[in-house]
N, C-alpha and C. Protein backbone atom coordinates (compact mmCIF):
# COMPACT_ATOMS: atom_id res chain seq x y z
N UNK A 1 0.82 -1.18 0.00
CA UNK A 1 0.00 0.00 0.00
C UNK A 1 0.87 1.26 0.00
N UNK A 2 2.31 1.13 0.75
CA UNK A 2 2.61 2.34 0.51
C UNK A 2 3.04 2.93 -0.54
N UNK A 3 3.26 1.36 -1.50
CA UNK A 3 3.93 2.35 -2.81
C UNK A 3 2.91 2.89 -3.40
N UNK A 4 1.94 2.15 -3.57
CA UNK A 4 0.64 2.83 -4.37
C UNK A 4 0.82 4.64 -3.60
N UNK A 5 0.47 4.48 -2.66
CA UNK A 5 0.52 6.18 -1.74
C UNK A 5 1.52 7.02 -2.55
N UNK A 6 2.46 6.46 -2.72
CA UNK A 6 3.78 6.99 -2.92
C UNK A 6 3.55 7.36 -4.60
N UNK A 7 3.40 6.34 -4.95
CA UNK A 7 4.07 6.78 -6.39
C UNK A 7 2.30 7.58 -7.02
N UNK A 8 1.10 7.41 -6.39
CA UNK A 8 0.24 8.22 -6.71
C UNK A 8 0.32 10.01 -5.93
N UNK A 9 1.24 10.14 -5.25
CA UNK A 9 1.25 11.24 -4.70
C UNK A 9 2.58 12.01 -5.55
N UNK A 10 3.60 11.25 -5.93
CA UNK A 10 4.47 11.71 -6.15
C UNK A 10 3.90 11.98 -7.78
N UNK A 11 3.29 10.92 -8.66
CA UNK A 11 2.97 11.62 -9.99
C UNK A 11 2.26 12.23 -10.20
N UNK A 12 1.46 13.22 -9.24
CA UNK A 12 0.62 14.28 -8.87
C UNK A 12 1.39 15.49 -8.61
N UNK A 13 2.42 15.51 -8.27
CA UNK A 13 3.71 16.58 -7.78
C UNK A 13 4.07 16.63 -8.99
N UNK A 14 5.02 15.69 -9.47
CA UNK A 14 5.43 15.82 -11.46
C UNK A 14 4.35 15.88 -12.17
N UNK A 15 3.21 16.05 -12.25
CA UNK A 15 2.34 16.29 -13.27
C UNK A 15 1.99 17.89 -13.31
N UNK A 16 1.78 18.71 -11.62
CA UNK A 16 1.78 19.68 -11.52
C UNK A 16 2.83 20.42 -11.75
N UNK A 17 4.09 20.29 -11.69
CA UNK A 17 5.00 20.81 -11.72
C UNK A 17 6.19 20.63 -10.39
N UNK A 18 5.79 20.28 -9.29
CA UNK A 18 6.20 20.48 -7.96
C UNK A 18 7.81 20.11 -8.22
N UNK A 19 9.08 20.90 -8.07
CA UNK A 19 10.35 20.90 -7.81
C UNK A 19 10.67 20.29 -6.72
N UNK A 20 10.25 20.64 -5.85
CA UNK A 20 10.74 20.14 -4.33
C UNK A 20 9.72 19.48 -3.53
N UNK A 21 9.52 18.48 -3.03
CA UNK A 21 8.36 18.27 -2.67
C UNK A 21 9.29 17.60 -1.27
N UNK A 22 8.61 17.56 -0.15
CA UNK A 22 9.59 17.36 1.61
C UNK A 22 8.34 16.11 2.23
N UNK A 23 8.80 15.86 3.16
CA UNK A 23 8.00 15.18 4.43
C UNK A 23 8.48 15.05 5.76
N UNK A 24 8.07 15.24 6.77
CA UNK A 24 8.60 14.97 8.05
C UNK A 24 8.14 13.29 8.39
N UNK A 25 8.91 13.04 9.61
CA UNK A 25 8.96 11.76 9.83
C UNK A 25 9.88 11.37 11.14
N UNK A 26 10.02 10.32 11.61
CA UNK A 26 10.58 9.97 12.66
C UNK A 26 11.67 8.95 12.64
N UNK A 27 12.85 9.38 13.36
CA UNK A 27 13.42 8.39 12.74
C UNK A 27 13.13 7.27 13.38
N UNK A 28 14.01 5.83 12.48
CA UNK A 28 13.56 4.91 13.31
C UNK A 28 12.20 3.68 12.52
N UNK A 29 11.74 4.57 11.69
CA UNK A 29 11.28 3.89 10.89
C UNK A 29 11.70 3.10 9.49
N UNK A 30 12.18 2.09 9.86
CA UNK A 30 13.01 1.62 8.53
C UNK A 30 12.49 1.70 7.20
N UNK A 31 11.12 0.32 7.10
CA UNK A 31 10.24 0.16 6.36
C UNK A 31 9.84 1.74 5.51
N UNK A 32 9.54 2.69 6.17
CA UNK A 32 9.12 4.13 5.22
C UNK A 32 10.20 4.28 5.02
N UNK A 33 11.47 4.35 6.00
CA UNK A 33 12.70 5.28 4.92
C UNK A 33 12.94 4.57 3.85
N UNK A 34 12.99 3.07 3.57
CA UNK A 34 13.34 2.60 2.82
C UNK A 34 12.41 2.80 1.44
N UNK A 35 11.39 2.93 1.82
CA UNK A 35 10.57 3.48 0.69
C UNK A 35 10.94 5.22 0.06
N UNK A 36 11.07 5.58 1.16
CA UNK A 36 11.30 7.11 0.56
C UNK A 36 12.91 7.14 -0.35
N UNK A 37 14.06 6.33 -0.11
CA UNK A 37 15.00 6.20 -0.54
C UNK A 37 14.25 5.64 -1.61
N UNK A 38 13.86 4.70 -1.94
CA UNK A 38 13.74 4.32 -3.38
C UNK A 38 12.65 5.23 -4.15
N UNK A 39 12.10 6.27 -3.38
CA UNK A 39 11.34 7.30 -4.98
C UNK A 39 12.14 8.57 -4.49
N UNK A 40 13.35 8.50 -4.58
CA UNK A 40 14.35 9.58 -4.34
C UNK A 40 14.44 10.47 -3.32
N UNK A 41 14.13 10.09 -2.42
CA UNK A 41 14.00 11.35 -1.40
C UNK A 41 15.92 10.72 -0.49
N UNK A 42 15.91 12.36 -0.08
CA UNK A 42 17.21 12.27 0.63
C UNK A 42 16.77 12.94 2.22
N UNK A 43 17.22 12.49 3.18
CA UNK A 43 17.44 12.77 4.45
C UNK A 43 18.13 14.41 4.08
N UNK A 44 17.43 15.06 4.92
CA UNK A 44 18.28 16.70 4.80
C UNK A 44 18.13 17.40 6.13
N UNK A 45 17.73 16.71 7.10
CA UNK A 45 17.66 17.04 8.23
C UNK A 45 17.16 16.70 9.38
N UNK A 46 17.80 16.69 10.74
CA UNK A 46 17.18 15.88 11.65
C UNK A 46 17.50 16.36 12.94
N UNK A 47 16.44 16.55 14.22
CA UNK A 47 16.72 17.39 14.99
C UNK A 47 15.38 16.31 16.49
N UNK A 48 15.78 16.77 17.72
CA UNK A 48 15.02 16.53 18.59
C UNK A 48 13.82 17.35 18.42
N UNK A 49 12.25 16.99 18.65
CA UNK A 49 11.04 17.08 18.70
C UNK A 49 10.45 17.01 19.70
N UNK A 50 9.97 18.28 20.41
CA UNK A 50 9.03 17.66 21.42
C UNK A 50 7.51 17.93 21.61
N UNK A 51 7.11 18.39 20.67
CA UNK A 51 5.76 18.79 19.87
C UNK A 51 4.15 17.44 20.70
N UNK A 52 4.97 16.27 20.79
CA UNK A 52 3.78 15.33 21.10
C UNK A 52 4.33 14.84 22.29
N UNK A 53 4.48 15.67 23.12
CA UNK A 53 4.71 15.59 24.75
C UNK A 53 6.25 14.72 24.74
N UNK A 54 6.64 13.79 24.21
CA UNK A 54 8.15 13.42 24.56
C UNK A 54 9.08 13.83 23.80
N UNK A 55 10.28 13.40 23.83
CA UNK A 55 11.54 13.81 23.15
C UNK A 55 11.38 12.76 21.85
N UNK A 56 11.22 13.08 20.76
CA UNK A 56 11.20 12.48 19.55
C UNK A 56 12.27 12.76 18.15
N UNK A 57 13.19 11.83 17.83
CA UNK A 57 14.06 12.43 16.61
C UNK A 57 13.60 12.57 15.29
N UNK A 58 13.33 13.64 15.25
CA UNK A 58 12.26 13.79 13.69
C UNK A 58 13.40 14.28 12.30
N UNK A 59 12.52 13.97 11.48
CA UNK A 59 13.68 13.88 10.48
C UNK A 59 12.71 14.44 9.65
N UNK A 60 13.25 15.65 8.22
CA UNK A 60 12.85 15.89 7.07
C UNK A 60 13.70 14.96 5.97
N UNK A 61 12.56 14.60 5.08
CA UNK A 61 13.52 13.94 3.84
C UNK A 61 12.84 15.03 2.59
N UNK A 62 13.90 15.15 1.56
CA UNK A 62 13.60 15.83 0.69
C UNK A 62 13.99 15.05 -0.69
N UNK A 63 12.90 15.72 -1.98
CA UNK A 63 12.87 14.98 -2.86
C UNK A 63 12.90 16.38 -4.46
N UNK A 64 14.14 16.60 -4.98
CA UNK A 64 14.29 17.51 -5.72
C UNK A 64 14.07 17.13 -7.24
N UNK A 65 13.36 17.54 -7.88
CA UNK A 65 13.43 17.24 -9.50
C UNK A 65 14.43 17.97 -9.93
C-alpha cells in the first residue's frame, strides 16, 4: 500500500509541476525510509522534537526534481 501512496502522490507533484516536494517523519522507521529512498528522497535534516509531549528524533527527507 505504501507504494501505491507513494508513487500516486508523487505523480501528482510531477504532473503539476512540484520541484521540491519534503515530508517529516521519525526516525527509526526503517520500512518508510526505505521506501522514501527508493522514490528519491534524501534525508536533509534531523533534529530533537518535542511537539507530542516526549523527546522524539524527527527527520525531514527531501525529494528535488
Amino acid at each position: 500500500m505504501g507504494h501505491v501512496l507513494m508513487k500516486a502522490a508523487l505523480d501528482f507533484c510531477d504532473r503539476v509541476g512540484y520541484k521540491r516536494v519534503y515530508l517529516t517523519t521519525f526516525k527509526g522507521l526503517a520500512a518508510a525510509h526505505h521506501l522514501y529512498v527508493q522514490y528519491g528522497f534524501k534525508l536533509v535534516h534531523e533534529a530533537e522534537d518535542t511537539s507530542w509531549g516526549v523527546v522524539l528524533p524527527e527527520q525531514e527527507w527531501e525529494r528535488i526534481n
